[in-house]
C-alpha atoms as a PDB file:
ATOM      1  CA  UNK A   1       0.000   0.000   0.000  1.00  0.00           C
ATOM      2  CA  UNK A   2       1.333   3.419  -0.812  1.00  0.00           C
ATOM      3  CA  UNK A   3       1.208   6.282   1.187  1.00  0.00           C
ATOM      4  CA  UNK A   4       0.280   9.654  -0.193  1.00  0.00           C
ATOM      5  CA  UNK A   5       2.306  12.569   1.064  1.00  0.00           C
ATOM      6  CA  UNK A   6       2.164  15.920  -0.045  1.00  0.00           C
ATOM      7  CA  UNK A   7       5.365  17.309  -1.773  1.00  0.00           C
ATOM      8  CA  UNK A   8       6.072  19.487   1.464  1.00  0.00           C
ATOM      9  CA  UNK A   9       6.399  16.713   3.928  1.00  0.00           C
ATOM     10  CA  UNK A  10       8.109  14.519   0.765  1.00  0.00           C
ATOM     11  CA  UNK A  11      10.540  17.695   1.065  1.00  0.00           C
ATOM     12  CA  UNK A  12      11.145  18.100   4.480  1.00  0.00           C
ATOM     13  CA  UNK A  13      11.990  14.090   5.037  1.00  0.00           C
ATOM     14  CA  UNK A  14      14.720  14.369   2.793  1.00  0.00           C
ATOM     15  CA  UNK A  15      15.528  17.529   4.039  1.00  0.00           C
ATOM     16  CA  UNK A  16      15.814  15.846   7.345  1.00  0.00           C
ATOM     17  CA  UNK A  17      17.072  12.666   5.895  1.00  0.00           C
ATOM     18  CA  UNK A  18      20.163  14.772   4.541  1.00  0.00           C
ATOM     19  CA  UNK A  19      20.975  15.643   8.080  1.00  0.00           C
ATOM     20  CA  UNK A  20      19.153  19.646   7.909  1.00  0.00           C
ATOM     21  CA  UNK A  21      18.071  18.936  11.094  1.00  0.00           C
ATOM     22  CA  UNK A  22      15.092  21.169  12.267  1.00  0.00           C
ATOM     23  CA  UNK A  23      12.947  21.514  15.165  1.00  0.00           C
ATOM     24  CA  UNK A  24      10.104  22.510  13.395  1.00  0.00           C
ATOM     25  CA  UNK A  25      10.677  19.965  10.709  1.00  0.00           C
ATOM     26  CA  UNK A  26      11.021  17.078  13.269  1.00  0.00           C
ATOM     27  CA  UNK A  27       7.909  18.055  14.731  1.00  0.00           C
ATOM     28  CA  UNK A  28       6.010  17.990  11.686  1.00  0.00           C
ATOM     29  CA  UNK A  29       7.244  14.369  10.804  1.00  0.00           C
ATOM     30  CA  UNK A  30       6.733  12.995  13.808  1.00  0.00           C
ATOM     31  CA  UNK A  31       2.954  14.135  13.729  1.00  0.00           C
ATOM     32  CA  UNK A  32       2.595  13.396  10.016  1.00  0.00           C
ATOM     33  CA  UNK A  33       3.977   9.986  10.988  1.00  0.00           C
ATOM     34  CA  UNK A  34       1.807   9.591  13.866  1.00  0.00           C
ATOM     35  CA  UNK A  35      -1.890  10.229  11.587  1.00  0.00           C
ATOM     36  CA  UNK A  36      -0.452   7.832   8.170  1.00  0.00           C
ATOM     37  CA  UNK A  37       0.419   4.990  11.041  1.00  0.00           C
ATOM     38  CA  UNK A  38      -2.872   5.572  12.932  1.00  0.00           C
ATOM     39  CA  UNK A  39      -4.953   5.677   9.477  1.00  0.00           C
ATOM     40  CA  UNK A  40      -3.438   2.116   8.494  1.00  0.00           C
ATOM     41  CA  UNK A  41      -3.327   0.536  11.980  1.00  0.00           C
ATOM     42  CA  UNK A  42      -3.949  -3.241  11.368  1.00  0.00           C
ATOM     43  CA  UNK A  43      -5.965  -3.317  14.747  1.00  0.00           C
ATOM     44  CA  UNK A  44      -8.608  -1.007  13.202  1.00  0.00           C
ATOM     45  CA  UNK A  45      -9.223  -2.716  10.410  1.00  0.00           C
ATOM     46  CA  UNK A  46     -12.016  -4.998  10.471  1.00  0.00           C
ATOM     47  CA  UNK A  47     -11.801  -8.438  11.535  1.00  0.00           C
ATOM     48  CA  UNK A  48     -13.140 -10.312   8.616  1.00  0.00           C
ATOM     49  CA  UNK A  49     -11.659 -13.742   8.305  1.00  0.00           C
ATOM     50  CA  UNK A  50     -12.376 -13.810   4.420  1.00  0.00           C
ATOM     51  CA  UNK A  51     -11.098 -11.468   1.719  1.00  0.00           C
ATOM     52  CA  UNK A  52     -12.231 -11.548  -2.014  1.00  0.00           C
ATOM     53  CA  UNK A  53      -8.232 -12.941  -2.622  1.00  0.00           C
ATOM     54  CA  UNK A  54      -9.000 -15.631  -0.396  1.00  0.00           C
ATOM     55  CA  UNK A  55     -12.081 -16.842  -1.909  1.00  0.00           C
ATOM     56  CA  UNK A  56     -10.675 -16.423  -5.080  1.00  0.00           C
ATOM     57  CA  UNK A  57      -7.729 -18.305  -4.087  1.00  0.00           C
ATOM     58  CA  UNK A  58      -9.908 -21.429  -2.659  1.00  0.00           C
ATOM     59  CA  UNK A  59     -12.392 -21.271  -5.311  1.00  0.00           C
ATOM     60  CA  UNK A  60      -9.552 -21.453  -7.917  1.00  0.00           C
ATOM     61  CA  UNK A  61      -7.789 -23.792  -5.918  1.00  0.00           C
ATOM     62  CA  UNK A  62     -11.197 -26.184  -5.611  1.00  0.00           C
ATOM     63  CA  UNK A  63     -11.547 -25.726  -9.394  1.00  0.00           C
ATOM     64  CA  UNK A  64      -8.245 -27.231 -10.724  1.00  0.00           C
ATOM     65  CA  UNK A  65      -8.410 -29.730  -8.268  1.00  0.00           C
ATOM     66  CA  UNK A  66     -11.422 -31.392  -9.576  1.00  0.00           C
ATOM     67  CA  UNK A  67     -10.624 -30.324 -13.716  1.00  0.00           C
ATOM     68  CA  UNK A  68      -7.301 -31.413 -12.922  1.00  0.00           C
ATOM     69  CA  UNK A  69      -8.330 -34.832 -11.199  1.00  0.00           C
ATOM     70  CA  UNK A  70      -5.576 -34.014  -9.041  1.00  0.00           C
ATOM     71  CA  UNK A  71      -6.177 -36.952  -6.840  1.00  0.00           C
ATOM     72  CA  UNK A  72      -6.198 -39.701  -9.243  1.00  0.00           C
ATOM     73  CA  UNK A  73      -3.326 -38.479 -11.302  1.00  0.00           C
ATOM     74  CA  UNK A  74      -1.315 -38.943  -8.112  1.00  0.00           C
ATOM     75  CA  UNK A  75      -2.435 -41.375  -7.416  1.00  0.00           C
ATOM     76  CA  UNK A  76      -2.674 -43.953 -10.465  1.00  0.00           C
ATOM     77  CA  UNK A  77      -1.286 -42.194 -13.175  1.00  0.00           C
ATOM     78  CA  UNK A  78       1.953 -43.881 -14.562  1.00  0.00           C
ATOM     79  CA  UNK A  79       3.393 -41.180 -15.838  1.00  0.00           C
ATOM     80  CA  UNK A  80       4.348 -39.381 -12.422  1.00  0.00           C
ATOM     81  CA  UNK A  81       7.706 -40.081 -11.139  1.00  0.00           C
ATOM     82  CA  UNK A  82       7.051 -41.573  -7.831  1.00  0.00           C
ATOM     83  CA  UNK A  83      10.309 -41.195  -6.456  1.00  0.00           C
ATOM     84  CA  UNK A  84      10.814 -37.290  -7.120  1.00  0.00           C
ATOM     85  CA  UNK A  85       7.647 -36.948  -5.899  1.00  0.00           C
ATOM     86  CA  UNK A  86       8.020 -38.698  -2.544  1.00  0.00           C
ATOM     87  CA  UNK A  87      10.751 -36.520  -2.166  1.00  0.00           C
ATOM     88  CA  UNK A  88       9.115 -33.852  -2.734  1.00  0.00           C
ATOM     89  CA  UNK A  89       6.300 -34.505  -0.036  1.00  0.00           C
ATOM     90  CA  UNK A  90       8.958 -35.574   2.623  1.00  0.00           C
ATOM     91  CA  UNK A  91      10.754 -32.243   1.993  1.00  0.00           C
ATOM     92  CA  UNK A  92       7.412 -29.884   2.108  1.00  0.00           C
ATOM     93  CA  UNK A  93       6.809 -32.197   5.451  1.00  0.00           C
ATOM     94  CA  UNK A  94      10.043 -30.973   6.553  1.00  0.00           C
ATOM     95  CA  UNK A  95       8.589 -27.727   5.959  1.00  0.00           C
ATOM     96  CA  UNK A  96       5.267 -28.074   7.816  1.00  0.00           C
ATOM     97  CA  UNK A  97       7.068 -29.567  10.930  1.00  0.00           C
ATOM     98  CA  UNK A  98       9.181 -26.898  11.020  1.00  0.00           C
ATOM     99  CA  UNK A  99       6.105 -23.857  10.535  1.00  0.00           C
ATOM    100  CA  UNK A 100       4.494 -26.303  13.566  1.00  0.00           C
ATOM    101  CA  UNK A 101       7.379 -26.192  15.629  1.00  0.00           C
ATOM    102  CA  UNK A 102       7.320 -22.403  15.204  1.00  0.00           C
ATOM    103  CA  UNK A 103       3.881 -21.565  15.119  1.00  0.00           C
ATOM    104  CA  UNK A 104       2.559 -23.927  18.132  1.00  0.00           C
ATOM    105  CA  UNK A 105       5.369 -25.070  19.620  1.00  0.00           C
ATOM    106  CA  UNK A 106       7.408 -21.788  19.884  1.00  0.00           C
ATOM    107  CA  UNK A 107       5.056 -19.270  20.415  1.00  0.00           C
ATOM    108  CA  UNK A 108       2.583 -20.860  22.113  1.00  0.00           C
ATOM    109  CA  UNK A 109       3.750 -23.537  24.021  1.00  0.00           C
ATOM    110  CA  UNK A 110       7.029 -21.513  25.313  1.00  0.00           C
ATOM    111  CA  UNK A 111       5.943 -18.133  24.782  1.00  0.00           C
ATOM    112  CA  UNK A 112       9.144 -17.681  22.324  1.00  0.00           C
ATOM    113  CA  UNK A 113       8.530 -14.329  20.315  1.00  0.00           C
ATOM    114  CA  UNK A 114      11.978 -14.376  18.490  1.00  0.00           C
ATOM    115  CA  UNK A 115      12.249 -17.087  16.936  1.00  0.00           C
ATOM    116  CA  UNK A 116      15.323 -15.608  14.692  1.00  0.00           C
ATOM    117  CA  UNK A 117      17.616 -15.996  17.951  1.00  0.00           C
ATOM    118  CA  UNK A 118      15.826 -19.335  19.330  1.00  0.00           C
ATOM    119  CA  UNK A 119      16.211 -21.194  16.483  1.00  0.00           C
ATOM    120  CA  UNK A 120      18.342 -19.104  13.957  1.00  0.00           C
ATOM    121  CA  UNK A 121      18.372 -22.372  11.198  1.00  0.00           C
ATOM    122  CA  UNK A 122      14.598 -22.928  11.174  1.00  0.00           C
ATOM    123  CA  UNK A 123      13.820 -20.468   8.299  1.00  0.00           C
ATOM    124  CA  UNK A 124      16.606 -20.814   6.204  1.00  0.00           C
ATOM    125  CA  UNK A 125      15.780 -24.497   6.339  1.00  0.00           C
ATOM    126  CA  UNK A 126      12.055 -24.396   5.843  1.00  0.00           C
ATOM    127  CA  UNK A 127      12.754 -21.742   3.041  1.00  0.00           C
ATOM    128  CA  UNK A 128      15.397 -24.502   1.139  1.00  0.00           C
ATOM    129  CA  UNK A 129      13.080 -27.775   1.990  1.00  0.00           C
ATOM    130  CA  UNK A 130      10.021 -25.738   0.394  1.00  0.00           C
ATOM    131  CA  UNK A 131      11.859 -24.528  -2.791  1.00  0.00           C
ATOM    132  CA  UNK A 132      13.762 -28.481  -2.874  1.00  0.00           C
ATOM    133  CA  UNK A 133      10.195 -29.558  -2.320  1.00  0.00           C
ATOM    134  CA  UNK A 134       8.072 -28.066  -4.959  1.00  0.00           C
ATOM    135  CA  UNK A 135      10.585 -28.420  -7.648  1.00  0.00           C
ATOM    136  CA  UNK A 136      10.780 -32.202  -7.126  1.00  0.00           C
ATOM    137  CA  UNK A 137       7.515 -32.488  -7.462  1.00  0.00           C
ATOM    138  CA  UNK A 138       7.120 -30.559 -10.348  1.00  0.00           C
ATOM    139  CA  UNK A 139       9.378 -32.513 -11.811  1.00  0.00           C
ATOM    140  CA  UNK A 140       7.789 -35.639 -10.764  1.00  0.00           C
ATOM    141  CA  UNK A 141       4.103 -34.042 -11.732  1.00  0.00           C
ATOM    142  CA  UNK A 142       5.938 -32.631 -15.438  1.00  0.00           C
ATOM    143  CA  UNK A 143       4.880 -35.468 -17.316  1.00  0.00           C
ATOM    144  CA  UNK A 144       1.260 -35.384 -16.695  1.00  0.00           C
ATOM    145  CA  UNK A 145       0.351 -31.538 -17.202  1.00  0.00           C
ATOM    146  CA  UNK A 146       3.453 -30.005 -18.911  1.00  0.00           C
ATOM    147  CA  UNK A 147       3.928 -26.828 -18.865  1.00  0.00           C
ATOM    148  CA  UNK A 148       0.677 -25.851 -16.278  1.00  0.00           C
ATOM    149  CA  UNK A 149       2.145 -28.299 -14.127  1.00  0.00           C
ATOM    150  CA  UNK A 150       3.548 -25.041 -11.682  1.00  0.00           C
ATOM    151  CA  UNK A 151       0.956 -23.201 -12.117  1.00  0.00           C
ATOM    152  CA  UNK A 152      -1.223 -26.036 -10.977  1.00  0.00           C
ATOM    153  CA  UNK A 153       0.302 -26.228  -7.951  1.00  0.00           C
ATOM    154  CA  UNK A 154       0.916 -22.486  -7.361  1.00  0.00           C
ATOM    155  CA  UNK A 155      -2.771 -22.623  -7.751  1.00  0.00           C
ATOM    156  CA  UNK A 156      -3.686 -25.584  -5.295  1.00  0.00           C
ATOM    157  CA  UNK A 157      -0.465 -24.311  -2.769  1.00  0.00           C
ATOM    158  CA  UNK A 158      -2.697 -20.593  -3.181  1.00  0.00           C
ATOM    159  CA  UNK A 159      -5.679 -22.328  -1.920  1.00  0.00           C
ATOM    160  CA  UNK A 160      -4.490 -24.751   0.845  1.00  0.00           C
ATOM    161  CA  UNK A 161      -2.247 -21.369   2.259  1.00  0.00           C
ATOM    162  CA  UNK A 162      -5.603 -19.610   2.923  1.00  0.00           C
ATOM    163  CA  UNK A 163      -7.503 -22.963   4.017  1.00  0.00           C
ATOM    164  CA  UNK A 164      -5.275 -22.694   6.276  1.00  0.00           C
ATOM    165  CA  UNK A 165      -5.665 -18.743   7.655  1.00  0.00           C
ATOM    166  CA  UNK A 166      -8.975 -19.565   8.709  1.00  0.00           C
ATOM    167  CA  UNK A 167      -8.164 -22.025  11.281  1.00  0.00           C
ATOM    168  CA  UNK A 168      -8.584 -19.999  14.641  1.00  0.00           C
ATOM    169  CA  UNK A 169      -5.355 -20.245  16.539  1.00  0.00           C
END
């Protein structure tokens, strides 16, 4: 989201940013920053659990799953390489152990907040084992759809991610 400022204020933070330190100027940031924070506080925004981009992204999601017959081309189709694509699912399981070990485990289990300094590999490592993870299986899924296969799964990824959102935690 961008913020609008007026070419005074755009002015005076560079002025400011320069090092022309001025009182006045200071002043005026400060409250300008104060009212653009306040207008875009995430805590007055309303608390609707769905957005059009989620419903878009389940109903989308829902769709290619059944056009796609998603489930039975995994599961009896002999074109899909069965190895790359167990090794694929192990690594994305890497990945959702790792988000559980954060998410519940972390911060609200032990009350960990940083979890940068608890557990400085876990990102880095969920971050690789996702990326590992979804090429292997479009590799192992290339054969079937081609080209669409990674948009297919963007698309079904897209859908589970906001599945997901709407489980209160």
């Amino acid at each position: 989201m961008a913020f609008k400022l007026d070419e005074n204020l755009k002015k005076a933070f560079l002025k400011h940013r320069r090092g022309e330190y001025d009182q006045k100027l200071d002043d005026r940031l400060q409250r300008e920053g104060r009212k653009i924070l306040e207008e875009n506080d995430p805590k007055k925004k309303s608390k609707t659990m769905l957005n059009i981009h989620m419903v878009f992204w389940m109903v989308a999601s829902m769709a290619v799953y059944y056009y796609t017959d998603f489930y039975m081309a995994i599961k009896i189709d002999p074109r899909v390489y069965r190895l790359w694509l167990y090794i694929g699912c192990v690594l994305l399981l890497v990945n959702f152990t790792i988000a559980f070990y954060l998410i519940f485990w972390c911060s609200y289990h032990k009350k960990i907040e940083d979890w940068d300094s608890h557990a400085p590999f876990a990102i880095p490592v969920a971050t690789a084992a996702f990326i590992a993870g979804m090429i292997c299986c479009v590799y192992a899924l290339w054969p079937v759809w081609g080209y669409f296969t990674p948009l297919i799964l963007f698309t079904l990824f897209m859908g589970v991610l906001f599945l997901l959102t709407l489980i209160p935690i």
